[in-house]
N, C-alpha and C. Protein backbone atom coordinates (compact mmCIF):
# COMPACT_ATOMS: atom_id res chain seq x y z
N UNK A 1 107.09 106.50 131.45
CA UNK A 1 106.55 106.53 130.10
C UNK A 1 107.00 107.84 129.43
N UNK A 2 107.09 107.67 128.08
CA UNK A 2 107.83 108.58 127.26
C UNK A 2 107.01 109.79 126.89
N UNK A 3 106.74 110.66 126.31
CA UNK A 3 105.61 111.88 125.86
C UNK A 3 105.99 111.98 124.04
N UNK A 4 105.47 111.08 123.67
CA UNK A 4 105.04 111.24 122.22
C UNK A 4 105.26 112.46 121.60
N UNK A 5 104.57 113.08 122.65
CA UNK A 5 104.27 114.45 121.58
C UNK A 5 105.29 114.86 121.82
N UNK A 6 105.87 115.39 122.62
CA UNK A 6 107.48 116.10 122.32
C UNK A 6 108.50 114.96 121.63
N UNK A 7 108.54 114.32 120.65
CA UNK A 7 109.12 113.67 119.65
C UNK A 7 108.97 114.55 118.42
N UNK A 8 110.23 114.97 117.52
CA UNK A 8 110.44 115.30 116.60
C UNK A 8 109.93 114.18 115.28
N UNK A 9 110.63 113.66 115.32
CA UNK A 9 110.22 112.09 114.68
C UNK A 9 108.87 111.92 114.53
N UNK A 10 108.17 111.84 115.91
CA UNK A 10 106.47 111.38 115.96
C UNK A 10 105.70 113.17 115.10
N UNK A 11 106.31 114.29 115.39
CA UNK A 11 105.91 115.14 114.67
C UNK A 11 105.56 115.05 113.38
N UNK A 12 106.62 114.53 112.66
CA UNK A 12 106.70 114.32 111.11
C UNK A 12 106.66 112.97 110.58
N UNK A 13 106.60 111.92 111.44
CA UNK A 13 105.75 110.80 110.73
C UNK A 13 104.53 111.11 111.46
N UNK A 14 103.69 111.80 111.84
CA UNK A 14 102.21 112.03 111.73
C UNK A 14 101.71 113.04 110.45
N UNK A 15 102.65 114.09 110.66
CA UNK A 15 102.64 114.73 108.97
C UNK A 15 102.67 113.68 107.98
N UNK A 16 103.57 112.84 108.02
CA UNK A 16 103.51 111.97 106.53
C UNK A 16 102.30 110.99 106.35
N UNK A 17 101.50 110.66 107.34
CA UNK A 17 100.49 109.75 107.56
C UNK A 17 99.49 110.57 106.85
N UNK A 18 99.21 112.10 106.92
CA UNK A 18 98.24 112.63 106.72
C UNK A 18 98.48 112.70 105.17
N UNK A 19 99.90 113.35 104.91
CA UNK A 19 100.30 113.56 103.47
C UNK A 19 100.23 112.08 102.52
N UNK A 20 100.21 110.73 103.18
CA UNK A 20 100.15 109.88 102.46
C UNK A 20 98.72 109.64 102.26
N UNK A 21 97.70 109.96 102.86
CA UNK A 21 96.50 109.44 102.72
C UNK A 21 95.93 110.90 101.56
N UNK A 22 96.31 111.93 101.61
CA UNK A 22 95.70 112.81 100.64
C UNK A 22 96.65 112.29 99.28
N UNK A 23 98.15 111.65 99.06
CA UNK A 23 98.28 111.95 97.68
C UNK A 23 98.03 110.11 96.89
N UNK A 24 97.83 109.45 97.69
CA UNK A 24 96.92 108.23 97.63
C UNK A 24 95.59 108.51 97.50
N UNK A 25 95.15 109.22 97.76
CA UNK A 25 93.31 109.79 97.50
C UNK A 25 93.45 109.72 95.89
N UNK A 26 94.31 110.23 95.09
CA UNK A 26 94.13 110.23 93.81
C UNK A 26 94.69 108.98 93.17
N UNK A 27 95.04 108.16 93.75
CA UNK A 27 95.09 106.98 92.92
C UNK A 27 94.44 105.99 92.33
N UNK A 28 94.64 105.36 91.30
CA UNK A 28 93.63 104.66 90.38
C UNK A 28 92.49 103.95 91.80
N UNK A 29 91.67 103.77 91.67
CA UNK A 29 90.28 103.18 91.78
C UNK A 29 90.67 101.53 92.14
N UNK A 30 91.16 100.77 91.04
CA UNK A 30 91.65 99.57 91.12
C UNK A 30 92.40 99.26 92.24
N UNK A 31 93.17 100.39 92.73
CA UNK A 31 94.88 100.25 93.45
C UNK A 31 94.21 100.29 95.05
N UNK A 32 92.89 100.47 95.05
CA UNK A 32 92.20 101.18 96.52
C UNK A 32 92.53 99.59 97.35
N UNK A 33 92.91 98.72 96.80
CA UNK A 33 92.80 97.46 97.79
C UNK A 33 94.44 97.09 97.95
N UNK A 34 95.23 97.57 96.93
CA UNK A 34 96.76 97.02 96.55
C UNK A 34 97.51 98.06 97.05
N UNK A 35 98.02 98.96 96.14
CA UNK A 35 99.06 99.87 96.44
C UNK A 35 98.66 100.95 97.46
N UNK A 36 97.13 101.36 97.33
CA UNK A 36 96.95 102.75 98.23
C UNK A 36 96.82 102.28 99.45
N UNK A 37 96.15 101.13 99.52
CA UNK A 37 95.82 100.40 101.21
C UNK A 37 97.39 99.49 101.36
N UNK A 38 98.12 99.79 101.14
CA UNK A 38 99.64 99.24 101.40
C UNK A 38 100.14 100.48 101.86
N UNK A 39 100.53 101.63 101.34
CA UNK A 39 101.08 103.03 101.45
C UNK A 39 100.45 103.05 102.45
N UNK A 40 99.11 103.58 102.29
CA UNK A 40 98.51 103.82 103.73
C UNK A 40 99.00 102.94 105.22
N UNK A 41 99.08 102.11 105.21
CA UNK A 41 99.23 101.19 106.36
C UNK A 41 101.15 100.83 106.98
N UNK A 42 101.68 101.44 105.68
CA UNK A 42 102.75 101.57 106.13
C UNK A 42 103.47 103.14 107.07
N UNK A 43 102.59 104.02 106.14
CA UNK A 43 102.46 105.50 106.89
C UNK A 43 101.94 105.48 108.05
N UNK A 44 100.75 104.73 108.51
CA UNK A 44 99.92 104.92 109.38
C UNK A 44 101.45 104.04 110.73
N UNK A 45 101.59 102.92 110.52
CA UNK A 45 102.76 101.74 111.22
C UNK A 45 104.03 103.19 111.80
N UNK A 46 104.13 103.66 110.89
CA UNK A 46 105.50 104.65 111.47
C UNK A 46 105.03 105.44 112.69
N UNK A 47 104.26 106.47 112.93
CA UNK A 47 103.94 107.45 114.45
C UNK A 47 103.20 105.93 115.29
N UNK A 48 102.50 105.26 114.44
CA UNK A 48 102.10 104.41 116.05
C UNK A 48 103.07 103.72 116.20
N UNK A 49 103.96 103.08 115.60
CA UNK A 49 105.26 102.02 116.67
C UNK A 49 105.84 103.10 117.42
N UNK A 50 106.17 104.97 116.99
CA UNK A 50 106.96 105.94 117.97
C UNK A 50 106.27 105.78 119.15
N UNK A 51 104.58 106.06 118.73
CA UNK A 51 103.78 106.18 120.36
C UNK A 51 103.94 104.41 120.86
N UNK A 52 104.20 103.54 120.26
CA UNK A 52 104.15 102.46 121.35
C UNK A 52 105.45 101.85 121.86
N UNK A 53 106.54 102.75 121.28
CA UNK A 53 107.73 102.54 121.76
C UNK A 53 107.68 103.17 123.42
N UNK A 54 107.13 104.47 122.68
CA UNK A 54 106.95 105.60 124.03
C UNK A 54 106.56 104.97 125.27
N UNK A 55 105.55 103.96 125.50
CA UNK A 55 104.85 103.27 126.19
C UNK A 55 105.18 102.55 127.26
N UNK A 56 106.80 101.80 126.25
CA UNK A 56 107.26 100.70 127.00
C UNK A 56 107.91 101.60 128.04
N UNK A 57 108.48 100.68 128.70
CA UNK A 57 109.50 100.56 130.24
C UNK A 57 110.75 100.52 129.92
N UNK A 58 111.10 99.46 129.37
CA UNK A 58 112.71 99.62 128.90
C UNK A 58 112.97 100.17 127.69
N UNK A 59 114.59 100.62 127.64
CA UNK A 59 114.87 101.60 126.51
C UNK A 59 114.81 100.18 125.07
N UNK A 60 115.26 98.76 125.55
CA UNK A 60 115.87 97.93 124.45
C UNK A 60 113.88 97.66 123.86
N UNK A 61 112.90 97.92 124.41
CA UNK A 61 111.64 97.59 123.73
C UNK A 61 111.38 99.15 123.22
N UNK A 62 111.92 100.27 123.75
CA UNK A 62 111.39 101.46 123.25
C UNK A 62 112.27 101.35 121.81
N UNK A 63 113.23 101.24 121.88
CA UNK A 63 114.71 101.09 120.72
C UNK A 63 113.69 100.21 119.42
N UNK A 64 113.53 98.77 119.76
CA UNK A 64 112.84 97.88 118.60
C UNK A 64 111.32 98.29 118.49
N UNK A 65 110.73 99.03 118.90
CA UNK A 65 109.39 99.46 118.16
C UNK A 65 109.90 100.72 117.42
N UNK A 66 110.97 101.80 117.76
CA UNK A 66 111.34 102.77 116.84
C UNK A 66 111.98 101.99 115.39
N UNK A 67 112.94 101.02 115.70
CA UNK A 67 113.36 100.20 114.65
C UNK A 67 112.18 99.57 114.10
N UNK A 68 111.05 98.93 113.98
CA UNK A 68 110.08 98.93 113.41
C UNK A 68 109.30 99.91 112.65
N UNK A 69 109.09 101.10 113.22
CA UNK A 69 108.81 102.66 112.40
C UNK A 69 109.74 102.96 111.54
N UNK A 70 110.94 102.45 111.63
CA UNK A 70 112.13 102.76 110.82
C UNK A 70 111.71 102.06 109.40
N UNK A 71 111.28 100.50 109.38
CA UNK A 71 111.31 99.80 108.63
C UNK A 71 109.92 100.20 108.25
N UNK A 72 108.90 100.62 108.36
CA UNK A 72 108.16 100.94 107.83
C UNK A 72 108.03 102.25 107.06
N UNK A 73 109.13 102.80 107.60
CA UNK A 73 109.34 104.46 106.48
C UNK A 73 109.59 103.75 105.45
N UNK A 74 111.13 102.95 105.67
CA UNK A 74 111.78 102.76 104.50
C UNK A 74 110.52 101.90 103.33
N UNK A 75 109.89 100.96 103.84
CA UNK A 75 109.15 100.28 103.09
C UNK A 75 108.10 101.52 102.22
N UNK A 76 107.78 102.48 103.02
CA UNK A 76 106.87 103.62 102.19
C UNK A 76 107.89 104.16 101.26
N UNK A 77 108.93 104.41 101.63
CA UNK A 77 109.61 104.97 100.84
C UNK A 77 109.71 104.11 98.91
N UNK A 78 110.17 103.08 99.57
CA UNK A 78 110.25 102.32 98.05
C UNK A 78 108.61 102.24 97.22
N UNK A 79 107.51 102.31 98.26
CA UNK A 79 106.17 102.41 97.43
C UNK A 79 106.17 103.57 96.82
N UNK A 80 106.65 104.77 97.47
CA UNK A 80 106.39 106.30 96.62
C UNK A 80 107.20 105.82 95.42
N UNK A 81 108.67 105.06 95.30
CA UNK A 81 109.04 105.22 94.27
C UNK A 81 108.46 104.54 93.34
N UNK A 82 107.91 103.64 93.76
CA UNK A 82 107.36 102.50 92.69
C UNK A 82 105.86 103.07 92.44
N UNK A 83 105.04 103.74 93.29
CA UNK A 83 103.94 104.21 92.61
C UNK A 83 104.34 105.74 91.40
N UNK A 84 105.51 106.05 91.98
CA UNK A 84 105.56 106.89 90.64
C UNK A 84 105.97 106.72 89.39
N UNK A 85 107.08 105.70 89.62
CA UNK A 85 107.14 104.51 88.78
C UNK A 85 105.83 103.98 87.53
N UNK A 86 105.46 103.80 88.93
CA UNK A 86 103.26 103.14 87.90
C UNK A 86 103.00 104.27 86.99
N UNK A 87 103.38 105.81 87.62
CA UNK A 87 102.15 106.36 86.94
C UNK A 87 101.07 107.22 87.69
N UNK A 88 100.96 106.61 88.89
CA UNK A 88 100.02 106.55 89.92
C UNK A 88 100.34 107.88 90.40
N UNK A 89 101.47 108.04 90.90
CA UNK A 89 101.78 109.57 91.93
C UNK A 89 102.04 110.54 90.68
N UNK A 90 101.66 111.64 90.62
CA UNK A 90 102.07 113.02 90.35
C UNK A 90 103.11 113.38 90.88
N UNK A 91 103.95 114.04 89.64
CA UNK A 91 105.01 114.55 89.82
C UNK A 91 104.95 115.90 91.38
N UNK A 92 103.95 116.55 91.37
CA UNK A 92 104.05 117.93 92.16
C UNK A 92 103.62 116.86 93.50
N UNK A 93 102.56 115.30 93.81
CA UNK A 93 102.94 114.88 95.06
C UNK A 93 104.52 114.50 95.35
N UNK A 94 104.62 113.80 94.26
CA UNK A 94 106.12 112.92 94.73
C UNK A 94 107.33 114.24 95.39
N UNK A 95 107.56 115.79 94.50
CA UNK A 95 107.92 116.21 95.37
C UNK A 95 107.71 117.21 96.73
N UNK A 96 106.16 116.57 96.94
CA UNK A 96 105.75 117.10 98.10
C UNK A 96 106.06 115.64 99.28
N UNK A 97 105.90 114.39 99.11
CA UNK A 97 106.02 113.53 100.11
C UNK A 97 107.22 112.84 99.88
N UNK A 98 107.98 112.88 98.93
CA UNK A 98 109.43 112.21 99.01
C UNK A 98 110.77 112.86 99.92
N UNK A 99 110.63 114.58 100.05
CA UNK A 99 111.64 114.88 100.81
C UNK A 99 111.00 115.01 102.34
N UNK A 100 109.51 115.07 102.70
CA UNK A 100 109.13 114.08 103.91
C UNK A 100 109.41 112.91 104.38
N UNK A 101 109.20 111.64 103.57
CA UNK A 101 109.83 111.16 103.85
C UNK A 101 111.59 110.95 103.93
N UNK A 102 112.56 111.50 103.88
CA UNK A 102 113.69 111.50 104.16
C UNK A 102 113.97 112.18 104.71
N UNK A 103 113.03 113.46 105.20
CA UNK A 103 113.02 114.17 106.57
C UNK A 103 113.06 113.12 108.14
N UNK A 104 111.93 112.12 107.65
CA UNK A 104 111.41 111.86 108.73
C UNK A 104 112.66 110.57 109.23
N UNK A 105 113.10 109.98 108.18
CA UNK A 105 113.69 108.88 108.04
C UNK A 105 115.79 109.66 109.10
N UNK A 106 115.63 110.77 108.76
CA UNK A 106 117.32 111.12 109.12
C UNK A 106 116.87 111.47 110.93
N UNK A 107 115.29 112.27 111.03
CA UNK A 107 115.29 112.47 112.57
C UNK A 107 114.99 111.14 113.22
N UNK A 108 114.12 110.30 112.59
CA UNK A 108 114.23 108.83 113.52
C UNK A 108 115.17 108.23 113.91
N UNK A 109 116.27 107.88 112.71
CA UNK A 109 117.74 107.26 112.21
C UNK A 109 118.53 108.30 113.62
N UNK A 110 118.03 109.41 113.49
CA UNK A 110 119.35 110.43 114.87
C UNK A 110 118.70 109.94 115.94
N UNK A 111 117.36 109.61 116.24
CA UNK A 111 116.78 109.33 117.78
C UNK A 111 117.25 107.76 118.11
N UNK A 112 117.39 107.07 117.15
CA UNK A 112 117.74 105.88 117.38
C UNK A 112 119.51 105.52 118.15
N UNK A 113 120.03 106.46 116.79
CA UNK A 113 121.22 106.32 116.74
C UNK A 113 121.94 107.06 118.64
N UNK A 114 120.78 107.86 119.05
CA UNK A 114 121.65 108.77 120.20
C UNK A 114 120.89 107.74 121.25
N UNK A 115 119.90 106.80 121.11
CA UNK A 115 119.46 106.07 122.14
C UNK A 115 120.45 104.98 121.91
N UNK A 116 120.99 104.69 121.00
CA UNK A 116 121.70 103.67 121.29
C UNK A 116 123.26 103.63 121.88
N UNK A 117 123.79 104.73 121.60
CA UNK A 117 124.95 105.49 122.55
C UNK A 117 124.75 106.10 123.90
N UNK A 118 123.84 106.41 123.98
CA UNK A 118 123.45 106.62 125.57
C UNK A 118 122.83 105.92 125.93
C-alpha cells in the first residue's frame, strides 16, 4: 500500500478541497444545491480517488483512480471558470484558486505520466 501523505499531488488537491469550500462559502444562497454543492464534490473526488488509488495493489487500479482525480480537477476547473463567468466567484478568489488548480493538475498529470513509463 501506497502513503498518501508523501504525495505531492494529494498535498495540493487537499489544499484545493479546503480552498474550494471557503471561496464557494460566498456564493449566492440559491447556488447552495447547484453550482457550490457541484464544485464542492468535485474538489472533495480529487485527494480521495489519490488516497484510494494509494490503497489498491496493482499499479493499472492505482493509475485509473489517479485518472479519475484527474478528471475531476479538470471538471472543477471548467466550474471556476463558469462560476466566474456567473458572477458568483470574485475576482481576488478566482486568482487565488485558479493557479491551484493548474498547480495541482501539472503534479498529478507528472505522477501519472512517470507511472505510466515505469
Amino acid at each position: 500500500m501506497r502513503d498518501h501523505t508523501k504525495l505531492r499531488a494529494f498535498e495540493l488537491a487537499d489544499d484545493l478541497a479546503l480552498l474550494a469550500y471557503r471561496v464557494t462559502a460566498r456564493f449566492p444562497r440559491e447556488e447552495l444545491y447547484g453550482l457550490t454543492a457541484q464544485m464542492r464534490r468535485a474538489a472533495i473526488s480529487v485527494p480521495s480517488n489519490i488516497i484510494e488509488g494509494c490503497a489498491r495493489d496493482s499499479q493499472a487500479d492505482y493509475l485509473r483512480f489517479l485518472y479519475i482525480a484527474l478528471g475531476s480537477l479538470r471538471e472543477l476547473h471548467y466550474q471556476i471558470s463558469l462560476s466566474q463567468r456567473l458572477g458568483f466567484l470574485l475576482n481576488d478568489d478566482f486568482s487565488l484558486i485558479e493557479p491551484a488548480v493548474i498547480e495541482t493538475e501539472k503534479v498529478l498529470n507528472g505522477l501519472i505520466q512517470s507511472l505510466r513509463v515505469g
